[in-house]
C-alpha atoms as a PDB file:
ATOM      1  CA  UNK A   1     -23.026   3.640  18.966  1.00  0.00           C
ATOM      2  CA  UNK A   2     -23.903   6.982  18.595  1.00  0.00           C
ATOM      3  CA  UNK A   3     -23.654   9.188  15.330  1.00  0.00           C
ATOM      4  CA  UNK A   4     -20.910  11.431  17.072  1.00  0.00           C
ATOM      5  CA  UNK A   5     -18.542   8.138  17.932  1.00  0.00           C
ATOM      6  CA  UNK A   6     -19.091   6.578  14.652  1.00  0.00           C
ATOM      7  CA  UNK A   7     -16.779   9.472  12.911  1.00  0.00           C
ATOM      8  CA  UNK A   8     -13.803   8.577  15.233  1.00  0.00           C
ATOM      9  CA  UNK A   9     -12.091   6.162  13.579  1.00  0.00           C
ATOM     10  CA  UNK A  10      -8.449   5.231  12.858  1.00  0.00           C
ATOM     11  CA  UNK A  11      -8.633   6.824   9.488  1.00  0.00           C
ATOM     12  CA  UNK A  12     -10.362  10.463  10.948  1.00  0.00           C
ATOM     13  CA  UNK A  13      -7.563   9.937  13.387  1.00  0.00           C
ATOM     14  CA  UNK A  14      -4.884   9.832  10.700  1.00  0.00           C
ATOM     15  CA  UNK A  15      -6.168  12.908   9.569  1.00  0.00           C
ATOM     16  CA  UNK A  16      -6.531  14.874  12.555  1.00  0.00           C
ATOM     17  CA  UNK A  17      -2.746  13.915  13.654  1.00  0.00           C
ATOM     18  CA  UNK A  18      -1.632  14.869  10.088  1.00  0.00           C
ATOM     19  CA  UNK A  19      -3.604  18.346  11.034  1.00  0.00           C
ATOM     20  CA  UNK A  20      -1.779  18.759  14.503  1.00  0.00           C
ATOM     21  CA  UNK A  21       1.549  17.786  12.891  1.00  0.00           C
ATOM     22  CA  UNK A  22       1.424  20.786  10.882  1.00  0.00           C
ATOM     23  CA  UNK A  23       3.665  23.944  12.266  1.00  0.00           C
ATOM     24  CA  UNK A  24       3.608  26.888  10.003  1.00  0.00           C
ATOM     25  CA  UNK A  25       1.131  28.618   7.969  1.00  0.00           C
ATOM     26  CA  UNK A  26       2.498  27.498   5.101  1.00  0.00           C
ATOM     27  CA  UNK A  27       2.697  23.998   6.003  1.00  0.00           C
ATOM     28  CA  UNK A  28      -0.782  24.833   6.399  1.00  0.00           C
ATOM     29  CA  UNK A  29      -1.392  25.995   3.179  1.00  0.00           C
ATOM     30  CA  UNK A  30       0.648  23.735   1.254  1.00  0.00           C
ATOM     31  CA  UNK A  31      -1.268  20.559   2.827  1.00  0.00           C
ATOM     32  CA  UNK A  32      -4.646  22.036   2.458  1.00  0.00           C
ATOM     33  CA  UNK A  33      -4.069  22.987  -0.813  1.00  0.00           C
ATOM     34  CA  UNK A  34      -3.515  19.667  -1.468  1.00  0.00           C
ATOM     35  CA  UNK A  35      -6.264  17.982   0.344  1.00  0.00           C
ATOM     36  CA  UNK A  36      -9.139  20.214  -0.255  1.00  0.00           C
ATOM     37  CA  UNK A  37     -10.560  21.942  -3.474  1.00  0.00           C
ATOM     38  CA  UNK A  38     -10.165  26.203  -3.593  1.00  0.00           C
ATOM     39  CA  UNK A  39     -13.621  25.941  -3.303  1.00  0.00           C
ATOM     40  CA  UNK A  40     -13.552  24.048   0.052  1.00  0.00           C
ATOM     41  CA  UNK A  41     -11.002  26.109   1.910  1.00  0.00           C
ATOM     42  CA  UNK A  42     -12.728  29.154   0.898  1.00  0.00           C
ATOM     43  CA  UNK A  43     -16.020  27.192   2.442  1.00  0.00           C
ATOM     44  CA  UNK A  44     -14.735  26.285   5.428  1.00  0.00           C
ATOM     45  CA  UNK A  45     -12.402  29.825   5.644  1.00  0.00           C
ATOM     46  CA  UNK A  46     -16.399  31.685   5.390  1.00  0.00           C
ATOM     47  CA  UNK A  47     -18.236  29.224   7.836  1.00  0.00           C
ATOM     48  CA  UNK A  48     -15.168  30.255  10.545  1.00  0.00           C
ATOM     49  CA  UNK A  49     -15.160  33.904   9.382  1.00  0.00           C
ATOM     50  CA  UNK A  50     -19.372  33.704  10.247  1.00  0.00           C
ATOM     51  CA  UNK A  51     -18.978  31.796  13.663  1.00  0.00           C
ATOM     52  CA  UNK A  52     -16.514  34.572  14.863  1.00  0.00           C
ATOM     53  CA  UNK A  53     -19.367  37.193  13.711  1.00  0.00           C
ATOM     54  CA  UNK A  54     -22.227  35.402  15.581  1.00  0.00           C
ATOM     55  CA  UNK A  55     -19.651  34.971  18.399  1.00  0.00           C
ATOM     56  CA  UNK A  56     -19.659  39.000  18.621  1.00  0.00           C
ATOM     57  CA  UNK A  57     -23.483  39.294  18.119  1.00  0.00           C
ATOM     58  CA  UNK A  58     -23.476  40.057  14.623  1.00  0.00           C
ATOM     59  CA  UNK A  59     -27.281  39.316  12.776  1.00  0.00           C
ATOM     60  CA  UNK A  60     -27.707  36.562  10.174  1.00  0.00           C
ATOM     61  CA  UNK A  61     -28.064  40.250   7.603  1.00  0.00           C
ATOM     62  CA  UNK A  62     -24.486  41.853   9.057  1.00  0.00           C
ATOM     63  CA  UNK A  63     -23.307  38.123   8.018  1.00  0.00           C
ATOM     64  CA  UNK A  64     -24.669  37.692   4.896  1.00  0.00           C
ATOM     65  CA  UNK A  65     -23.192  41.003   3.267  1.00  0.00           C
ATOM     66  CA  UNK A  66     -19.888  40.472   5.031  1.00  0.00           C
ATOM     67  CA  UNK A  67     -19.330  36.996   4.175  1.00  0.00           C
ATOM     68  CA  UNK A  68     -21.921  36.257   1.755  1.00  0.00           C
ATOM     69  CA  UNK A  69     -22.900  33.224   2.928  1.00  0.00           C
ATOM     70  CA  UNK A  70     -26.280  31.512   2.871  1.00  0.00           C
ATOM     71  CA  UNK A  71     -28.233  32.127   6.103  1.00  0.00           C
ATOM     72  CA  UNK A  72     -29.034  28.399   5.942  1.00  0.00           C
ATOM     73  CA  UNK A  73     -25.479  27.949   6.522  1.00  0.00           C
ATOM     74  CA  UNK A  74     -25.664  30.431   9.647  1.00  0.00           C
ATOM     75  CA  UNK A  75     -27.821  28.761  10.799  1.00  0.00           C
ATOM     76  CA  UNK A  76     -26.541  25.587  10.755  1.00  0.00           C
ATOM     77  CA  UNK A  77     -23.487  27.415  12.667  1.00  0.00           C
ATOM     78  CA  UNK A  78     -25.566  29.050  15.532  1.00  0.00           C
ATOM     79  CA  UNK A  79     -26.940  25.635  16.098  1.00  0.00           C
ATOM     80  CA  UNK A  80     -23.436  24.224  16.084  1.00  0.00           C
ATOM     81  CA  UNK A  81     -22.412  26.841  18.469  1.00  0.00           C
ATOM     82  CA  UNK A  82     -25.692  26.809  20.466  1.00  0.00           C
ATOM     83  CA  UNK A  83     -26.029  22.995  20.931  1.00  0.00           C
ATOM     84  CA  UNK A  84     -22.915  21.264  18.993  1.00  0.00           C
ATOM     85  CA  UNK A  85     -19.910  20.324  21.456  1.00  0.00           C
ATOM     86  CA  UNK A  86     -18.021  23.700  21.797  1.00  0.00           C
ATOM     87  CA  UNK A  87     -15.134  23.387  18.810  1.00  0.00           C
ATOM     88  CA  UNK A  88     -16.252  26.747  16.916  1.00  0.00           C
ATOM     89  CA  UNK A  89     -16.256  28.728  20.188  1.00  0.00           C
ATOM     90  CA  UNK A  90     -13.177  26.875  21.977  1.00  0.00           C
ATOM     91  CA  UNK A  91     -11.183  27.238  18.571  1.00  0.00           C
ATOM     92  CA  UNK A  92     -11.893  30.731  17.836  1.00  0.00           C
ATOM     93  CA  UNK A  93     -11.203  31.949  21.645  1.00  0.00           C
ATOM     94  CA  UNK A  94      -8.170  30.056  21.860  1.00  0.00           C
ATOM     95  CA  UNK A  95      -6.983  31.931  18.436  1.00  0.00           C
ATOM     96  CA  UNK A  96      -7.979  35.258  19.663  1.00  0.00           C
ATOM     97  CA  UNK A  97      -6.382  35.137  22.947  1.00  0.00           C
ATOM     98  CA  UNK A  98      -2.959  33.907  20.891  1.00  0.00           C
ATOM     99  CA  UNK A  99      -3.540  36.988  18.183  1.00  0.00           C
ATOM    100  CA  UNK A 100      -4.581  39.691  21.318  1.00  0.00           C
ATOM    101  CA  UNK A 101      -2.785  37.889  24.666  1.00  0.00           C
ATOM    102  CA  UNK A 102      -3.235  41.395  26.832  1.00  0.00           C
ATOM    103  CA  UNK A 103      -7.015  40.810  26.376  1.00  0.00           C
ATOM    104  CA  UNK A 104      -7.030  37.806  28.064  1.00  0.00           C
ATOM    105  CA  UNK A 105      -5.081  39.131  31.461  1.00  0.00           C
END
C-alpha cells in the first residue's frame, strides 16, 4: 500500500465529511477553533497565504517578509505544488474564481 492510501481511512474520512458539512464561515471558525490550536490555524492560514504567492510568482524573499514564514516551509510548498497531487493549486483557483467570477469568463 502506498504512503498516500495509507492516510485514507474511515477516521480521515470522518473528518473530511465533518469539513464538507460545514456551510458558513463561522461554522468554519467555530469548528476549527475547536479542533485545532490558534497556533495551527494561523499555520495552516500562512502555508495557504504562501502557496497563493508562489502561485503568482512571488520569490521565497517577497514570501518571507509578507508572511514570515520559514523558507523551509516554502519549500516544502513549491514541492507540494510542483510534484504533490494538485490540492494547493485546485483549491486556491477554485476560491479565486468564486471571490473574482468575471475573471474566469
Amino acid at each position: 500500500m502506498s504512503d498516500k492510501n495509507s492516510r485514507r481511512n474511515q477516521t480521515t474520512d470522518a473528518l473530511f465529511d465533518a469539513i464538507l458539512s460545514l456551510e458558513t464561515r463561522e461554522e468554519c471558525y467555530n469548528f476549527f477553533e475547536d479542533l485545532c490550536t490558534v497556533k495551527e490555524i494561523s499555520d495552516m492560514a500562512q502555508r495557504l497565504e504562501a502557496a497563493k504567492m508562489l502561485l503568482d510568482g512571488r520569490t521565497y524573499d517577497q514570501i518571507v517578509k509578507a508572511v514570515e514564514i520559514s523558507t523551509a516551509t516554502i519549500s516544502r510548498i513549491n514541492r507540494c505544488i510542483q510534484y504533490g497531487s494538485g490540492g494547493y493549486r485546485e483549491t486556491i483557483e477554485k476560491v479565486r474564481g468564486i471571490q473574482n467570477p468575471k475573471k474566469q469568463e
